[in-house]
Protein backbone atom coordinates (compact mmCIF):
# COMPACT_ATOMS: atom_id res chain seq x y z
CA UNK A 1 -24.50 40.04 4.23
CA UNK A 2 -20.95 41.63 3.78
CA UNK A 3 -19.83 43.94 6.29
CA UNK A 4 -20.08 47.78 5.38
CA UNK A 5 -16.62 50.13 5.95
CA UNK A 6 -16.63 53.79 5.81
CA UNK A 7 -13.09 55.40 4.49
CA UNK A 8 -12.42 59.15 4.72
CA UNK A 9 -9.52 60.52 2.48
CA UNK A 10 -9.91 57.19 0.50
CA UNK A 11 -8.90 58.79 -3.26
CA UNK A 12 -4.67 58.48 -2.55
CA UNK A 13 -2.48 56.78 0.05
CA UNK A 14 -3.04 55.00 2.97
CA UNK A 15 -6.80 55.25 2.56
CA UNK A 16 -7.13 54.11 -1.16
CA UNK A 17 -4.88 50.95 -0.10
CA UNK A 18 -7.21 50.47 2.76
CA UNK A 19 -10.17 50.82 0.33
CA UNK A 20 -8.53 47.94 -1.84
CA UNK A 21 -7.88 45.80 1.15
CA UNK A 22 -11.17 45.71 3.06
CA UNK A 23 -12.41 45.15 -0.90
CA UNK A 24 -10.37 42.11 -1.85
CA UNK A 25 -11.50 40.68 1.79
CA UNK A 26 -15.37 41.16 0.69
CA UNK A 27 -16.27 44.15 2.38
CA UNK A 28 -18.90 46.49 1.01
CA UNK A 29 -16.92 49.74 0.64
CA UNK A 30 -17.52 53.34 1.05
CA UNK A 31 -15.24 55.97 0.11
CA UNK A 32 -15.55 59.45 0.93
CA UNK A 33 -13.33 62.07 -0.09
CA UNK A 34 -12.90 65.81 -0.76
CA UNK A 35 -12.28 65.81 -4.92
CA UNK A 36 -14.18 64.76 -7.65
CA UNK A 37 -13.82 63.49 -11.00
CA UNK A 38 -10.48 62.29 -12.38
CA UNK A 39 -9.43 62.59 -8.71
CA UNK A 40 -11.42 59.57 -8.03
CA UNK A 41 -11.23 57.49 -10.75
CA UNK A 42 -8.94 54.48 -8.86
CA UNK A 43 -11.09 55.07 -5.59
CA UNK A 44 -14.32 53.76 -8.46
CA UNK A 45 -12.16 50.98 -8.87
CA UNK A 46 -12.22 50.33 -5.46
CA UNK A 47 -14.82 51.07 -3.50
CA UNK A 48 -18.47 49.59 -4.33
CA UNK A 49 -19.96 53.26 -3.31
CA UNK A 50 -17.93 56.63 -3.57
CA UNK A 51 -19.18 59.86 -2.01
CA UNK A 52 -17.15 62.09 -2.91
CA UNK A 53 -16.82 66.63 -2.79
CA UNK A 54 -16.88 66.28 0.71
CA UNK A 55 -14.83 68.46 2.72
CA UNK A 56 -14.65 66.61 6.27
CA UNK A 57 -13.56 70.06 7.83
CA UNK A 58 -17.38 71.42 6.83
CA UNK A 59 -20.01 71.00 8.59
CA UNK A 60 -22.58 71.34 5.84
CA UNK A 61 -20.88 68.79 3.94
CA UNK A 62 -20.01 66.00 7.20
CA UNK A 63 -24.29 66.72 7.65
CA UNK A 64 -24.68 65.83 3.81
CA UNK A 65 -23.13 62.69 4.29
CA UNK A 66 -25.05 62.14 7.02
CA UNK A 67 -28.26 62.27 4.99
CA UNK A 68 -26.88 60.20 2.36
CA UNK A 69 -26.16 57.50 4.96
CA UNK A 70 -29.42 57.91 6.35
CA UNK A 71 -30.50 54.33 7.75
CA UNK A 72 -27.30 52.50 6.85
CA UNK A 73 -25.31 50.32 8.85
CA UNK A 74 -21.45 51.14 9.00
CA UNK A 75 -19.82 48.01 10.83
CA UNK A 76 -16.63 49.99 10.78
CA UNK A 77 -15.60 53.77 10.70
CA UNK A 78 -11.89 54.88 9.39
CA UNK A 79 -11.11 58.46 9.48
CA UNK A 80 -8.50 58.78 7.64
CA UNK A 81 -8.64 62.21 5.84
CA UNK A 82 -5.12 63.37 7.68
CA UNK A 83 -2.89 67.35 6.37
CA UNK A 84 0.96 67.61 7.03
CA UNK A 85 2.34 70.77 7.09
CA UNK A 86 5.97 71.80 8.74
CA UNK A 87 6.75 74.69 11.14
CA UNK A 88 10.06 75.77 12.72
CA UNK A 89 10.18 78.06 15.84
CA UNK A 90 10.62 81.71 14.68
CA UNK A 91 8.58 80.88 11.48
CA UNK A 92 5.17 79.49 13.09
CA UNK A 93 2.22 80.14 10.26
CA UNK A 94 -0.85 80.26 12.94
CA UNK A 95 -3.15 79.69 9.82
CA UNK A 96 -1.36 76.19 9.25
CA UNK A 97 -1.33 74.90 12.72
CA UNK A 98 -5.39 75.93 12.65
CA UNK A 99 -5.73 73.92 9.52
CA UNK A 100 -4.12 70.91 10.55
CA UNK A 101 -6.79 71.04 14.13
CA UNK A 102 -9.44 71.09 11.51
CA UNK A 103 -8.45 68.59 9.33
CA UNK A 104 -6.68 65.77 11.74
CA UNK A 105 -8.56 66.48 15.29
CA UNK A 106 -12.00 68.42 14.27
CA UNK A 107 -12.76 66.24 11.28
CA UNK A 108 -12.50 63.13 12.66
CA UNK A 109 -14.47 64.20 15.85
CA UNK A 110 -17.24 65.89 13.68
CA UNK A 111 -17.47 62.77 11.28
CA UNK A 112 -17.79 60.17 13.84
CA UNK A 113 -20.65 62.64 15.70
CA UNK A 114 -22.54 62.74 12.56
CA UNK A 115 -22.27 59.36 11.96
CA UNK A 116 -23.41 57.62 15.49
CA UNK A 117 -26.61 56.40 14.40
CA UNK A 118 -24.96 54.55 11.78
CA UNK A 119 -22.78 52.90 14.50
CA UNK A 120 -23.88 49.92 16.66
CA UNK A 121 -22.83 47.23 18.79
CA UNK A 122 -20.18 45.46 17.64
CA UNK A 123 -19.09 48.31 15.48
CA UNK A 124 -15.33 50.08 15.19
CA UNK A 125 -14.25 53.07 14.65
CA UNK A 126 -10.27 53.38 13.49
CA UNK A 127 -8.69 56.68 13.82
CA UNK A 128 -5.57 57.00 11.62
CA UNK A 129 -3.04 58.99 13.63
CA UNK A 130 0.92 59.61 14.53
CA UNK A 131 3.18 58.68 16.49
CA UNK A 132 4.27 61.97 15.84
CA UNK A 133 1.01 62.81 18.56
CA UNK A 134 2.70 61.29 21.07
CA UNK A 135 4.22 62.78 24.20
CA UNK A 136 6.12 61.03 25.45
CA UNK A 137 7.71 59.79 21.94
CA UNK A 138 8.82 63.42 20.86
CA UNK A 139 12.45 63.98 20.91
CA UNK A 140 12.99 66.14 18.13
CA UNK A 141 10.53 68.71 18.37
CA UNK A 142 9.31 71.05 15.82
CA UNK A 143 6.02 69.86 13.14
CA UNK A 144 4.15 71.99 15.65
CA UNK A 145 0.81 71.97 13.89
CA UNK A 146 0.71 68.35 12.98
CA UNK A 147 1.75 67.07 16.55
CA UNK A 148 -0.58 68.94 18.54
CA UNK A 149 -2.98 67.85 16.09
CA UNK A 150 -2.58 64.49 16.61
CA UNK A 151 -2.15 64.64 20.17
CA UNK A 152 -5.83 66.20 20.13
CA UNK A 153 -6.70 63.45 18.33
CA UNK A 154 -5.30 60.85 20.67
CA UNK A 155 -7.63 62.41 22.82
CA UNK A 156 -10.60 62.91 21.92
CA UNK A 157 -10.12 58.96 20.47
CA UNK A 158 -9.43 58.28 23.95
CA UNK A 159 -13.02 59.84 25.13
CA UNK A 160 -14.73 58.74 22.43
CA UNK A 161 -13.95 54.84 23.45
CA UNK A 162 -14.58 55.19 26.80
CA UNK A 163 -18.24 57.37 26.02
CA UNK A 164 -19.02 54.40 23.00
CA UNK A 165 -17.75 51.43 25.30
CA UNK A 166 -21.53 51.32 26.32
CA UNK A 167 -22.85 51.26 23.25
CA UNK A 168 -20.57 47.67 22.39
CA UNK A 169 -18.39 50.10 20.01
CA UNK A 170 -14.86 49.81 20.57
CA UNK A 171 -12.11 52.67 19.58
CA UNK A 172 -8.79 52.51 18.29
CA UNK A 173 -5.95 55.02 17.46
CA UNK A 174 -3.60 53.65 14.53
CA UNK A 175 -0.32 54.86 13.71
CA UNK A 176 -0.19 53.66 9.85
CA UNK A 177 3.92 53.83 9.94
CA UNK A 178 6.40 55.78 7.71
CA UNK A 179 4.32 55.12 4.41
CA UNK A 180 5.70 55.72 1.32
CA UNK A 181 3.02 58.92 0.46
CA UNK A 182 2.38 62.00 -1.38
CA UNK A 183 2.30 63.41 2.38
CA UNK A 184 6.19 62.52 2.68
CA UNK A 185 7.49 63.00 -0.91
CA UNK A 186 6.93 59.18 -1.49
CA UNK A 187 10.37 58.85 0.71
CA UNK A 188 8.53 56.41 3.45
CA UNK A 189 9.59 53.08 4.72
CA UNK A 190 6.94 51.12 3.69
CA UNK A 191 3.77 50.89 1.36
CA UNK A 192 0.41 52.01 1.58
CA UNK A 193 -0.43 48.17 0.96
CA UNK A 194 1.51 47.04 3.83
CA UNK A 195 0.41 49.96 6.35
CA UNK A 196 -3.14 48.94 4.74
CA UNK A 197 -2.42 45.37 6.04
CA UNK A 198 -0.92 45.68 9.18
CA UNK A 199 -4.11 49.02 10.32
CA UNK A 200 -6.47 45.92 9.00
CA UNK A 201 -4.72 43.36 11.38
CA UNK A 202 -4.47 45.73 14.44
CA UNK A 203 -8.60 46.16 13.38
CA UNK A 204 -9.44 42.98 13.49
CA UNK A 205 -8.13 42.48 16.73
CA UNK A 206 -9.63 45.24 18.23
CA UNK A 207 -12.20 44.22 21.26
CA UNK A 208 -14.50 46.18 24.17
CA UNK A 209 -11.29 45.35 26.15
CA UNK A 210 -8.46 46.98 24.27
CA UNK A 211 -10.73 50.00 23.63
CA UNK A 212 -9.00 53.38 23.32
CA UNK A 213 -5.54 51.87 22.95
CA UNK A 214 -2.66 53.24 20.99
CA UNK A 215 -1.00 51.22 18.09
CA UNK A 216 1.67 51.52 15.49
CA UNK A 217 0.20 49.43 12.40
CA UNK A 218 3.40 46.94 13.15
CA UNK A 219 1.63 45.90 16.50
CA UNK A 220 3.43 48.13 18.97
CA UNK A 221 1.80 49.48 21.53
CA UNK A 222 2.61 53.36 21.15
CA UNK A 223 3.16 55.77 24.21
CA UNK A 224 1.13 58.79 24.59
């Protein structure tokens, strides 16, 4: 029986090459994403199942999912849904800072809660995040909304592995790389197929052990 994969955001980018690579490797594919229609029509191509007019920053619409999973097995989780924005000190927009916490922290949180009893042992959940959350990695400031964003979601990836560790579920936080995106004006460094590869490696050889560790897609470990 073919293992089952769960994609957020899986209509463009990162997450439609990621729904093409777990299907040319015989996965059974879900895609979820927030449009409909025309919007999806590659993500059909791709995916074996596509869910789509869900808004991963709603609750209603994260507990409609829910329902529609109802009883299914996911043997690995990928929220990828993911908002850049850009603010500059003496310009901060609150309402865009907010937006990016609900879209790359909140969502991902709130999907992976509805989703736990579609999650057993053995199972993996990949958050795509930034090295652009990290810390210690931040020497040119600004992006305010997007890298306290993914700094919350470093963390709460961080508790989640440690929390699902008993469970057999192991946690990872994936930098995808400078991917060449609607997100950055297509001016990235490499594809979506090869972030897609090297997230699908850095999957792979996630175990109970490496839980809750921080990668770039390349196989660096990333600071925090």
């Amino acid at each position: 029986m073919a293992s089952t994969v769960l994609i957020t955001g899986a209509n463009r980018g990162v997450g439609l090459a990621l729904a093409r690579h777990y299907r040319d490797t015989g996965w059974t594919v879900i895609g979820v994403c927030r449009g409909s229609g025309t919007d999806t029509d590659e993500l059909r191509e791709a995916a074996g199942r596509v869910i789509e007019g869900v808004d991963v920053t709603r609750d209603e619409d994260v507990a409609r999912l829910a329902v529609e999973l109802e009883g299914e097995s996911l043997q690995l989780l990928i929220n990828n849904a993911g908002l850049l924005r850009d603010e500059r000190l003496g310009e901060l927009d609150f309402d865009s800072i907010r937006e990016q916490m609900e879209v790359n922290a909140y969502a991902p949180l709130r999907v992976t809660e509805a989703l736990l009893a579609n999650l057993g042992e053995g199972s993996k959940i990949a958050n795509i995040t930034s090295r652009m959350g990290s810390i210690a990695d931040n020497d040119s400031g600004g992006r305010y909304g997007y890298r306290a964003s993914k700094a919350a979601l470093n963390a709460f990836g961080r508790s989640l592995a440690m929390d699902l560790a008993p469970r057999g579920i192991a946690v990872a936080q994936l930098h995808p790389g400078y991917v060449q995106t609607r997100m950055v004006n297509f001016g990235g460094l490499i594809t979506p197929e090869e972030a897609a590869a090297g997230i699908a490696a850095r999957i792979e050889a996630l175990t109970l052990d490496t839980t809750g560790t921080f990668w770039h897609s390349n196989g660096e470990a990333l600071p925090w």
